[in-house]
C-alpha atoms as a PDB file:
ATOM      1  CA  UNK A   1     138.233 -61.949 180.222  1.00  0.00           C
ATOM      2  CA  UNK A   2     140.006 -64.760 178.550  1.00  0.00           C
ATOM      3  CA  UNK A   3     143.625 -65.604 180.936  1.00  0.00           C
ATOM      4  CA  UNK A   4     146.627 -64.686 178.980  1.00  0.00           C
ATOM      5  CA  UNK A   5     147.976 -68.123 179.391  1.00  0.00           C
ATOM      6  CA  UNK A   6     144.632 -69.412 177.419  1.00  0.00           C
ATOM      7  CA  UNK A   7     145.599 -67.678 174.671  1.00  0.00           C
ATOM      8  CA  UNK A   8     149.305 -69.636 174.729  1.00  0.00           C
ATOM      9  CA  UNK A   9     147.414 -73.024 175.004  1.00  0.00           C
ATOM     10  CA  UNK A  10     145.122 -72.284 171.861  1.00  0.00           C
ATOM     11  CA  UNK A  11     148.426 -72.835 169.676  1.00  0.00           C
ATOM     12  CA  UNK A  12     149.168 -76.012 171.433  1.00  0.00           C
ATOM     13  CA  UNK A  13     147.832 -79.501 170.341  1.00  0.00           C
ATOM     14  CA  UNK A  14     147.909 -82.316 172.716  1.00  0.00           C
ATOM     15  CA  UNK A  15     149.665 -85.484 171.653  1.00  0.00           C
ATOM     16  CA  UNK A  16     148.528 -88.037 174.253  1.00  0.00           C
ATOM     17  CA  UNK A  17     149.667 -91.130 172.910  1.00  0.00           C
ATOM     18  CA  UNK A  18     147.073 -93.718 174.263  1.00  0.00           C
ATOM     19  CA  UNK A  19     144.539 -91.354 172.302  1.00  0.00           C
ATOM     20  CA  UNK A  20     146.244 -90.568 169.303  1.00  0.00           C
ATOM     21  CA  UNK A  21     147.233 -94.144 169.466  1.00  0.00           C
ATOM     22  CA  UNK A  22     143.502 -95.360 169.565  1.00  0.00           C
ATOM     23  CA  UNK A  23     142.812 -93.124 166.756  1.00  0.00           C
ATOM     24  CA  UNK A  24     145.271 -94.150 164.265  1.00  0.00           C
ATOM     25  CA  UNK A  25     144.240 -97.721 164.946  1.00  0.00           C
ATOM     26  CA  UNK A  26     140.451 -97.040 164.363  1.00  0.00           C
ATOM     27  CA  UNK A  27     140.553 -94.562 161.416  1.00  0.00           C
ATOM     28  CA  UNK A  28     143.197 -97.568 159.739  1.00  0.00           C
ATOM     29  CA  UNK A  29     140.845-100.755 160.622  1.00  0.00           C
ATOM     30  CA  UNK A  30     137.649 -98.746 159.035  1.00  0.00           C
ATOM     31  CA  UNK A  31     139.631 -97.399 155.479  1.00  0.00           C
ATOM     32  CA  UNK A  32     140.958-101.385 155.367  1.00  0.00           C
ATOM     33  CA  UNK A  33     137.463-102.713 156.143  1.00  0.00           C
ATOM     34  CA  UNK A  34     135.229-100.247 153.240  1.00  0.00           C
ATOM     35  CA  UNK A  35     138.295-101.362 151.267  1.00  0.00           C
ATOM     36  CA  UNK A  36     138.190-105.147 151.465  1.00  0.00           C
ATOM     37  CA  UNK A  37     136.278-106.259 148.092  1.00  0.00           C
ATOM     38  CA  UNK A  38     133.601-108.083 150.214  1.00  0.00           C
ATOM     39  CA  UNK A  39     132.878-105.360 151.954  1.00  0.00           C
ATOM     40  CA  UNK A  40     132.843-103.056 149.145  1.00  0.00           C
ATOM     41  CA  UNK A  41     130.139-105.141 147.767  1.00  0.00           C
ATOM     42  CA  UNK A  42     128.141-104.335 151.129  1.00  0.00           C
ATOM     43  CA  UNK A  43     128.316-100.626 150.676  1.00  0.00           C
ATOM     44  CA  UNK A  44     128.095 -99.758 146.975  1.00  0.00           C
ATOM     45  CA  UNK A  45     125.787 -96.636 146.141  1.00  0.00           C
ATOM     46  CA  UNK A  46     125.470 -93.774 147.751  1.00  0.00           C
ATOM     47  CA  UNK A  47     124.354 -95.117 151.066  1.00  0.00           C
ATOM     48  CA  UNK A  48     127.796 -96.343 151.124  1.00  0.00           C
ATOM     49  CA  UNK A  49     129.199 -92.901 150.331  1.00  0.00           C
ATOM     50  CA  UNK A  50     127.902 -91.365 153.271  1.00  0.00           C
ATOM     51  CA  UNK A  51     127.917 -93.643 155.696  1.00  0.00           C
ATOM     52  CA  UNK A  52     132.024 -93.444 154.962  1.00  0.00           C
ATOM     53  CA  UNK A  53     131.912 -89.663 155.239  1.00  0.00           C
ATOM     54  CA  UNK A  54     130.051 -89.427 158.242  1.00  0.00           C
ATOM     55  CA  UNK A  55     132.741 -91.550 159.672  1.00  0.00           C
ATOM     56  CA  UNK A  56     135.531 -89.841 158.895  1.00  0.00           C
ATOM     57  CA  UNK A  57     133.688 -86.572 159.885  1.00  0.00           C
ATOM     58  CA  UNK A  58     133.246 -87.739 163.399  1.00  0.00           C
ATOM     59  CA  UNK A  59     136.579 -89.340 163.257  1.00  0.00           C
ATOM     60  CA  UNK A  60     137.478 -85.832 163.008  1.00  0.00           C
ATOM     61  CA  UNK A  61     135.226 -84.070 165.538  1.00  0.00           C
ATOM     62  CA  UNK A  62     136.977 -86.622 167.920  1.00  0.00           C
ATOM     63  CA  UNK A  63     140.857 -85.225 166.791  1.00  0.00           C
ATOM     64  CA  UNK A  64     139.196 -81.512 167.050  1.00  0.00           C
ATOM     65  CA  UNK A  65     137.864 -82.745 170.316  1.00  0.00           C
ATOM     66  CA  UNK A  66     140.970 -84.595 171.697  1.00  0.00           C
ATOM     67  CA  UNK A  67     143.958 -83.618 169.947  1.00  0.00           C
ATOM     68  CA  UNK A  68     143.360 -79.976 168.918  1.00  0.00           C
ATOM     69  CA  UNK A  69     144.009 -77.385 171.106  1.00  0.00           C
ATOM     70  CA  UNK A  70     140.689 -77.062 172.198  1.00  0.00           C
ATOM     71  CA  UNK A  71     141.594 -79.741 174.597  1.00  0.00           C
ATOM     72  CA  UNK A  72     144.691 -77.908 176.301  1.00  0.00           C
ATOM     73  CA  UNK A  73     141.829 -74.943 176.316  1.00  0.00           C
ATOM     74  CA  UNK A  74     139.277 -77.279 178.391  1.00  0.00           C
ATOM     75  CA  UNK A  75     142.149 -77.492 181.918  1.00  0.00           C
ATOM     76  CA  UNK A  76     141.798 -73.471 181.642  1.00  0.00           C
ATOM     77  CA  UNK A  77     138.451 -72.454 180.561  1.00  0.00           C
ATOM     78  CA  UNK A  78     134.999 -73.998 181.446  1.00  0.00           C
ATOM     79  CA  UNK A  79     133.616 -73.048 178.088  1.00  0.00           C
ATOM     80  CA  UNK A  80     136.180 -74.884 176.209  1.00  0.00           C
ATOM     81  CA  UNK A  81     135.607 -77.832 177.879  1.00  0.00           C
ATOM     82  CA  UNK A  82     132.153 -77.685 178.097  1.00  0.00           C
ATOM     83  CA  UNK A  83     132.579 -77.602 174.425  1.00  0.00           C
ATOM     84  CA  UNK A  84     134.757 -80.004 173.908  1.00  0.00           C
ATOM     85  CA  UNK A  85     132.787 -82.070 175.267  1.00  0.00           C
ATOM     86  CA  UNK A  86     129.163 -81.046 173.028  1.00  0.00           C
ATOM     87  CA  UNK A  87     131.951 -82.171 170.185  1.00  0.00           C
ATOM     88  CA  UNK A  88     131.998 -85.083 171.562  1.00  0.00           C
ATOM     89  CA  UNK A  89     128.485 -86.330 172.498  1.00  0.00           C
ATOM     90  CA  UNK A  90     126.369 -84.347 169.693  1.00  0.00           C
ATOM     91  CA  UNK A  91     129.106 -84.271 166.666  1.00  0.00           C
ATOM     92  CA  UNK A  92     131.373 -87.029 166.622  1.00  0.00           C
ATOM     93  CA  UNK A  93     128.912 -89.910 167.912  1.00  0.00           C
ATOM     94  CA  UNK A  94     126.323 -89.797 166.139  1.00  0.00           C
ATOM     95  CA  UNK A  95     128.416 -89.340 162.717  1.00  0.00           C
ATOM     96  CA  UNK A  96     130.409 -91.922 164.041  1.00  0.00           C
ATOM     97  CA  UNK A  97     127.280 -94.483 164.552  1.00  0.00           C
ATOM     98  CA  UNK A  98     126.204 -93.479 160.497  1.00  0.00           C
ATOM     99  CA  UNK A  99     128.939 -94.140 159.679  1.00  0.00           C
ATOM    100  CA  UNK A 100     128.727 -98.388 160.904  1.00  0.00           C
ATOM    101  CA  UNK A 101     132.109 -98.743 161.913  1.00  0.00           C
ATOM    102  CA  UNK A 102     131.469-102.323 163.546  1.00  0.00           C
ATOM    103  CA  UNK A 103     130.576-103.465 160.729  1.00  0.00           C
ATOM    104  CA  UNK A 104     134.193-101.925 158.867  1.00  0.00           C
ATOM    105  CA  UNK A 105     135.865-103.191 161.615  1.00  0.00           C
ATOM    106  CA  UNK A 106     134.742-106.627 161.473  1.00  0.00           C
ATOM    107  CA  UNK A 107     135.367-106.981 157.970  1.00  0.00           C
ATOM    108  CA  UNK A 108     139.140-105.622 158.375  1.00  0.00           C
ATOM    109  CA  UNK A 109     139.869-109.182 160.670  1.00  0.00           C
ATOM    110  CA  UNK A 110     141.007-111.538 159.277  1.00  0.00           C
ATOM    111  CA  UNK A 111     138.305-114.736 158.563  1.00  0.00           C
ATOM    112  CA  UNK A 112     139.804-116.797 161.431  1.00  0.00           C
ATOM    113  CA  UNK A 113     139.296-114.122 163.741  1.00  0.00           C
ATOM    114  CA  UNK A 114     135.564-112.524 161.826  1.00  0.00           C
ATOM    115  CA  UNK A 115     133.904-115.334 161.639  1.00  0.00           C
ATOM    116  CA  UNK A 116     134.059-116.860 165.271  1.00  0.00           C
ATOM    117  CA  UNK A 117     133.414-113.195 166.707  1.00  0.00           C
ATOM    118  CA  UNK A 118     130.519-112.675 164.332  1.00  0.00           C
ATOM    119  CA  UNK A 119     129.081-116.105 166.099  1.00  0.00           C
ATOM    120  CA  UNK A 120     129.899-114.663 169.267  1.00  0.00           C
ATOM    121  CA  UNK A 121     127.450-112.061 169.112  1.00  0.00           C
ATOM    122  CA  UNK A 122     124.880-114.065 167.591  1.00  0.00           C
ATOM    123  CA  UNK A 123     124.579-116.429 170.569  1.00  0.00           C
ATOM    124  CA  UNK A 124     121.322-115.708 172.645  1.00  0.00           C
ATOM    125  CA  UNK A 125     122.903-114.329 176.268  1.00  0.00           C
ATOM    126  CA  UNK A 126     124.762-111.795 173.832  1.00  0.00           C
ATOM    127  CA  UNK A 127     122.309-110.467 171.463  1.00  0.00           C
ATOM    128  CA  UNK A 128     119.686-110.364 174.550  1.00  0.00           C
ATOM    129  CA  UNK A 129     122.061-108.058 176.486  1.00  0.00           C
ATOM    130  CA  UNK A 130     122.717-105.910 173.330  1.00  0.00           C
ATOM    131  CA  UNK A 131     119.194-105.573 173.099  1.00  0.00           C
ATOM    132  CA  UNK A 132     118.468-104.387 176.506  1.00  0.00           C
ATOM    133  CA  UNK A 133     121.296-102.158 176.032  1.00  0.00           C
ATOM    134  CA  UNK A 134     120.087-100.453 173.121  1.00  0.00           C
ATOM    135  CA  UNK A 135     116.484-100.204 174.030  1.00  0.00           C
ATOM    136  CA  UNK A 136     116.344 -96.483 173.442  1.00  0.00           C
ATOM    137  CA  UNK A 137     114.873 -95.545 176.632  1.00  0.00           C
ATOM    138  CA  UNK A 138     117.362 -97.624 178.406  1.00  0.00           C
ATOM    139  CA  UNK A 139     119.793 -95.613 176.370  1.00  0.00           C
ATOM    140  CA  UNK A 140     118.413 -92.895 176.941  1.00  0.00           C
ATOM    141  CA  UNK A 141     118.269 -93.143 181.072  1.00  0.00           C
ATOM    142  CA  UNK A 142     122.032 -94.244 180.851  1.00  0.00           C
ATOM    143  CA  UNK A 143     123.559 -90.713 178.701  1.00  0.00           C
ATOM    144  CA  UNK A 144     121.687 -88.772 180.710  1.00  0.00           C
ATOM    145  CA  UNK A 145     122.740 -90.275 184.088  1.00  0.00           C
ATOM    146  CA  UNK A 146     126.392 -90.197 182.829  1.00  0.00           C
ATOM    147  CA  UNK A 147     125.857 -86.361 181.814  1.00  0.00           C
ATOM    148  CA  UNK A 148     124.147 -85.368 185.157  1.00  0.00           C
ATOM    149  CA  UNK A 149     126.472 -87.267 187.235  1.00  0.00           C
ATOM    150  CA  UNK A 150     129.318 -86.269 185.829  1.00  0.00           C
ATOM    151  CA  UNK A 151     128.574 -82.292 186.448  1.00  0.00           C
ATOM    152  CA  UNK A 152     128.376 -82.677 189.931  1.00  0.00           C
ATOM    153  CA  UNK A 153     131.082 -80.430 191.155  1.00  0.00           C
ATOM    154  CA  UNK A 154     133.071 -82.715 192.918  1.00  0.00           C
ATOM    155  CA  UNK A 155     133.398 -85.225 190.034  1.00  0.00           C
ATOM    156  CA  UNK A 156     133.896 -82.342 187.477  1.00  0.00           C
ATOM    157  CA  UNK A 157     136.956 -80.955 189.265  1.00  0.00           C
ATOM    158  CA  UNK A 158     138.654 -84.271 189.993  1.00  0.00           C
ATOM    159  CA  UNK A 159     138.712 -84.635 185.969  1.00  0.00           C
ATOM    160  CA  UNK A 160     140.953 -81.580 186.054  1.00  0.00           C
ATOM    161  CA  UNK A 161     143.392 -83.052 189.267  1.00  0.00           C
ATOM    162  CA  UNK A 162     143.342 -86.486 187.446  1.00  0.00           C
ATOM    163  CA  UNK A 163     144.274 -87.844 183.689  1.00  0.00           C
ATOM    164  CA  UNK A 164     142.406 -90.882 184.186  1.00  0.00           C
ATOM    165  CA  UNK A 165     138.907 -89.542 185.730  1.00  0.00           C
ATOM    166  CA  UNK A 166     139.338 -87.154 182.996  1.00  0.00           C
ATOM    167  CA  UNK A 167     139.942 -90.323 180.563  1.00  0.00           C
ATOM    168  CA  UNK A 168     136.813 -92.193 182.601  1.00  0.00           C
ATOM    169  CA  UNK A 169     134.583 -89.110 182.110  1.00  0.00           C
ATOM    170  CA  UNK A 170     135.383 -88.508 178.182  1.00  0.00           C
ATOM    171  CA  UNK A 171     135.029 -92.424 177.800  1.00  0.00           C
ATOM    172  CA  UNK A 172     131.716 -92.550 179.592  1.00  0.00           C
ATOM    173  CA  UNK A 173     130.184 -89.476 177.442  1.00  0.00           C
ATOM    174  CA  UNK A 174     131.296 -91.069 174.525  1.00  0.00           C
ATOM    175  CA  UNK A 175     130.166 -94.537 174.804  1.00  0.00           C
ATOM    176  CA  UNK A 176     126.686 -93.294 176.492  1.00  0.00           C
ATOM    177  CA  UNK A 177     126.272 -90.630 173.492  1.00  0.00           C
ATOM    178  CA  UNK A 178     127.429 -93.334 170.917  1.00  0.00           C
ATOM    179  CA  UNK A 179     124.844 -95.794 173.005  1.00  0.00           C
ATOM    180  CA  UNK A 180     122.170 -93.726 172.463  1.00  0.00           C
ATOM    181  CA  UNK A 181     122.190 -92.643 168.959  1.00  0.00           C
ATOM    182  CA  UNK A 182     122.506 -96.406 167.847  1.00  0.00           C
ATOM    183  CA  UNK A 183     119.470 -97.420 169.626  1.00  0.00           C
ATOM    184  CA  UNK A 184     117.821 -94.425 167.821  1.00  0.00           C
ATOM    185  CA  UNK A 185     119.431 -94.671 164.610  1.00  0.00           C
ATOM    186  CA  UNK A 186     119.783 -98.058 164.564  1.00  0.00           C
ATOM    187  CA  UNK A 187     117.264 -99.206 166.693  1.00  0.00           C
ATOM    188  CA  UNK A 188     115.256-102.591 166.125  1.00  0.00           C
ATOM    189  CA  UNK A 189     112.435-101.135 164.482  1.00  0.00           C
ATOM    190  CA  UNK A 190     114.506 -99.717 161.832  1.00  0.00           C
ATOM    191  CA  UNK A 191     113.833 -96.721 160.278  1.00  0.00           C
ATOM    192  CA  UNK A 192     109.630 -97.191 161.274  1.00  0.00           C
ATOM    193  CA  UNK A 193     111.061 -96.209 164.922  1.00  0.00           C
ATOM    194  CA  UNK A 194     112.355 -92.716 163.694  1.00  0.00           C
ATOM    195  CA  UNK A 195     109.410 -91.646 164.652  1.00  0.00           C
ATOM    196  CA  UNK A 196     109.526 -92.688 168.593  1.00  0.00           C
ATOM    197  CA  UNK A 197     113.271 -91.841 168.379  1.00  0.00           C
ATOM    198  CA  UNK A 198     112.482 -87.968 167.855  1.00  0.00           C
ATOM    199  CA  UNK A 199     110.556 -88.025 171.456  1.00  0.00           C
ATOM    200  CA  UNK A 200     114.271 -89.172 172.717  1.00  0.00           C
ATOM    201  CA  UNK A 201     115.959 -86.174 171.445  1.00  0.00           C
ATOM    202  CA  UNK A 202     113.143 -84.049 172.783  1.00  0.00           C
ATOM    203  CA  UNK A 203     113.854 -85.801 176.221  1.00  0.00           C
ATOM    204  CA  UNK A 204     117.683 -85.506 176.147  1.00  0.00           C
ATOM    205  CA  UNK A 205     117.606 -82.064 174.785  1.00  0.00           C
ATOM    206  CA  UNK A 206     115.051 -81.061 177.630  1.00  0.00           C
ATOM    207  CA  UNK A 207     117.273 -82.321 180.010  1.00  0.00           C
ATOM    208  CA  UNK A 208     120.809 -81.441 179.280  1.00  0.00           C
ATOM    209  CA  UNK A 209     119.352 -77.847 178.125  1.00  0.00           C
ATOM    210  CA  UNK A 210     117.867 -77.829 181.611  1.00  0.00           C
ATOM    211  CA  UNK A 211     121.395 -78.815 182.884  1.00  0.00           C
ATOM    212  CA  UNK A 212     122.652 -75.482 180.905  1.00  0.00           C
ATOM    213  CA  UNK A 213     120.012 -73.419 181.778  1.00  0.00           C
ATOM    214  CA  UNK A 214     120.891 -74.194 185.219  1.00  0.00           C
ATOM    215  CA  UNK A 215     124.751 -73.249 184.677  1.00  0.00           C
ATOM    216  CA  UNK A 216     123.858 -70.368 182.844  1.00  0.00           C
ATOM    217  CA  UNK A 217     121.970 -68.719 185.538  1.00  0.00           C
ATOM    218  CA  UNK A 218     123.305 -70.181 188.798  1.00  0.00           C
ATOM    219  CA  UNK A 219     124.347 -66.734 191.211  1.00  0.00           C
ATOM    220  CA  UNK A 220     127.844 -68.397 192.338  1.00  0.00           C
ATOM    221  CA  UNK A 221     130.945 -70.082 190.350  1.00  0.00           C
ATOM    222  CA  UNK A 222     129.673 -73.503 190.766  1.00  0.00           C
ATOM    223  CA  UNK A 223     133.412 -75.028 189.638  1.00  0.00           C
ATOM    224  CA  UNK A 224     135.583 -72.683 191.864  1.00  0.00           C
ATOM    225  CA  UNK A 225     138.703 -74.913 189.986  1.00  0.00           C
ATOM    226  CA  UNK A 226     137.689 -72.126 186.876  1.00  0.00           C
ATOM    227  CA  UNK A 227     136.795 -69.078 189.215  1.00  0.00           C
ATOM    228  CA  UNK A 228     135.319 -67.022 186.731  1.00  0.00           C
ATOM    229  CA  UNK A 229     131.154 -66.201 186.143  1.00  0.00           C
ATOM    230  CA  UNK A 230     131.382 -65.273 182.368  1.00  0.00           C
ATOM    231  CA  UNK A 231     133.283 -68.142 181.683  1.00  0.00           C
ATOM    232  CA  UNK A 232     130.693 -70.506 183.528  1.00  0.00           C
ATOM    233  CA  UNK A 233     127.824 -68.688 181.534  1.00  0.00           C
ATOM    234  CA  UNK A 234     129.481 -68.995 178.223  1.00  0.00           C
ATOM    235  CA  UNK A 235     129.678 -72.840 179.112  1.00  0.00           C
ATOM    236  CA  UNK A 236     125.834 -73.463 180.117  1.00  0.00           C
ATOM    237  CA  UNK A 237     124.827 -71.176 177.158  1.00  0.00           C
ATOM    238  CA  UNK A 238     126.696 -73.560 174.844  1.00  0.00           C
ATOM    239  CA  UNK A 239     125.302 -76.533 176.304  1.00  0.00           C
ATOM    240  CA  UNK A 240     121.813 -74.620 176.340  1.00  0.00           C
ATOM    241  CA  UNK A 241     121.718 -73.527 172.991  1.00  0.00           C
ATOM    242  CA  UNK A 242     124.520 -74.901 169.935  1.00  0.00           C
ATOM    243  CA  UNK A 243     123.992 -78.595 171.440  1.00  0.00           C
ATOM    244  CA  UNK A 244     119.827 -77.797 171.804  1.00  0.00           C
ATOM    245  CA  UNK A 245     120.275 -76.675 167.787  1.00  0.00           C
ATOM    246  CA  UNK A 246     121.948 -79.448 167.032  1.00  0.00           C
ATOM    247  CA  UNK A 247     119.731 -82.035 168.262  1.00  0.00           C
ATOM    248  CA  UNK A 248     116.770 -79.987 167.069  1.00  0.00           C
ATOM    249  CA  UNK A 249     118.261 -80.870 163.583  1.00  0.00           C
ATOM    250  CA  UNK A 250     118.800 -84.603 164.419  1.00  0.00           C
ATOM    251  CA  UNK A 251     115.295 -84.762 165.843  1.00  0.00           C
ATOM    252  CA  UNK A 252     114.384 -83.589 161.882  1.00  0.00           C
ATOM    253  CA  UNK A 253     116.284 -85.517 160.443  1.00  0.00           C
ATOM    254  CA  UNK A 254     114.990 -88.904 161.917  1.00  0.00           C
ATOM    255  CA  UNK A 255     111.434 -87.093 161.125  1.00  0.00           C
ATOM    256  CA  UNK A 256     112.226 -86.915 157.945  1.00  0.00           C
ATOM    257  CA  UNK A 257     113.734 -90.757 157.808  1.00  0.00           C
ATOM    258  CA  UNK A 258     110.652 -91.485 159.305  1.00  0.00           C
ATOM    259  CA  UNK A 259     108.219 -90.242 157.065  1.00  0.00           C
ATOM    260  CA  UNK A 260     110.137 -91.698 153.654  1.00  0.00           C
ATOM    261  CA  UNK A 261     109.943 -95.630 155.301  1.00  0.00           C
ATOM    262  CA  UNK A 262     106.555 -94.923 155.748  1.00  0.00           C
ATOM    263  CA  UNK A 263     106.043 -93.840 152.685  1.00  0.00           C
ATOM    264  CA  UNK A 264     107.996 -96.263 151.311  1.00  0.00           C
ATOM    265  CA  UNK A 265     106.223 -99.432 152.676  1.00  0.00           C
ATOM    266  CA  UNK A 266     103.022 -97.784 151.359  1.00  0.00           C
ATOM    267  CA  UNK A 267     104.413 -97.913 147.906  1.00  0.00           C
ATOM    268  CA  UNK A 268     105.340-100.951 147.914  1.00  0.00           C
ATOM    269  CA  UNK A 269     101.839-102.323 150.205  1.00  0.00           C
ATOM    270  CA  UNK A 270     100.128-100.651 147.060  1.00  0.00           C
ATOM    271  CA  UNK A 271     102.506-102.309 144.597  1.00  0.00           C
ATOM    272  CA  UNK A 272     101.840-106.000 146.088  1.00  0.00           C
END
């Protein structure tokens, strides 16, 4: 049964201003970057479109997911934060990485500031370290040791004693999640890597669906913080089976990206 005091807090948004701060900032800097005429030139067309509206739809996810009142919900019930946290890892990052906001928020410096930055991370120490980074199995290893770790019961609870482990642990699912769907999405193989990407989504929904399943079934409270069984089985169930549909469809989608590049060099192979 759902506390009383839950249903108070689902009226209540949460105003933070760090976050709400950081928000602001990043949802002006990308409108002022698609908006500058050079980079308007960059994203004409309907790729352009919707690599815009996947931005702002993940730019969303992350108010639903931080602002909302699903996040006074997450300090009472497991499930909320449990989803709250799906929001943020299979919703707002990877619409957030279609969405190239880098790239918007490069163009929104000015050129004394763009252009020596844009060198920056063209120099050979840099780029080698992004690359490393984003090799998606490296990516891969690193979102699923930040999800694994970060259910530990110990570490889980301390989120709810302490604003800024809770702050470290929604900053480390978020860069790990937004870490991994780059390498896959924009991996350097391009779109001819789709097709190793999908064994990645296999692998991380394997894994944190094994992490559910585990939550789901386990005999005792395992967060005693939350002291309720239902509650704890709502939350593995949702990051069982919405987050397991969810990449399930991502895992298609790159299939289908995938198979159109292929098809698409053979066109042109033909063509030559």
């Amino acid at each position: 049964m759902i506390p009383v005091v839950a249903h108070i807090e689902a009226t209540e948004w949460s105003w933070d201003p760090l976050v709400v701060a950081l928000l602001a900032i990043t949802v002006v800097l990308y409108t002022y970057g698609v908006r500058r005429p050079r980079r308007r030139s960059h994203s004409a067309g309907m790729a352009g479109a919707l690599h815009i509206i996947s931005f702002y739809a993940g730019w969303l996810a992350l108010v639903i997911a931080l602002v909302s009142p699903l996040d006074h919900l997450s300090e009472i019930l497991f499930s909320a934060h449990m989803a709250q946290h799906e929001v943020l890892m299979v919703v707002a990052a990877p619409l957030l990485v279609l969405g190239r906001p880098l790239l918007a928020f490069l163009w929104a410096m000015p050129a004394r500031a763009r252009l020596p930055l844009s060198s920056w991370t063209q120099r050979a120490p840099v780029a080698a370290s992004w690359r490393a980074i984003t090799n998606p199995a490296v990516a891969t290893v690193v979102h699923a040791i930040a999800l694994w770790t970060w259910h530990l019961p110990s570490l889980y609870q301390a989120t709810l004693k302490s604003d800024a482990i809770h702050a470290v642990q929604h900053s480390s699912f978020l860069f790990s999640a937004t870490l991994f769907w780059w390498a896959l999405i924009h991996g350097r193989w391009g779109r001819l890597g789709y097709g190793v990407a999908v064994g990645y989504v296999f692998v991380t929904a394997a894994h944190s669906g094994a992490l559910g399943a585990l939550i789901t079934f386990a005999p005792n409270v395992i967060y005693p913080i939350y002291g309720s069984l239902d509650d704890q089985q709502l939350a593995g169930l949702i990051m069982w089976i919405p987050a397991g549909v969810l990449l399930t469809i991502a895992a298609v989608g790159l299939m289908v990206g995938w198979l159109r590049e292929a098809e698409r060099r053979v066109t042109l192979k033909e063509k030559s």
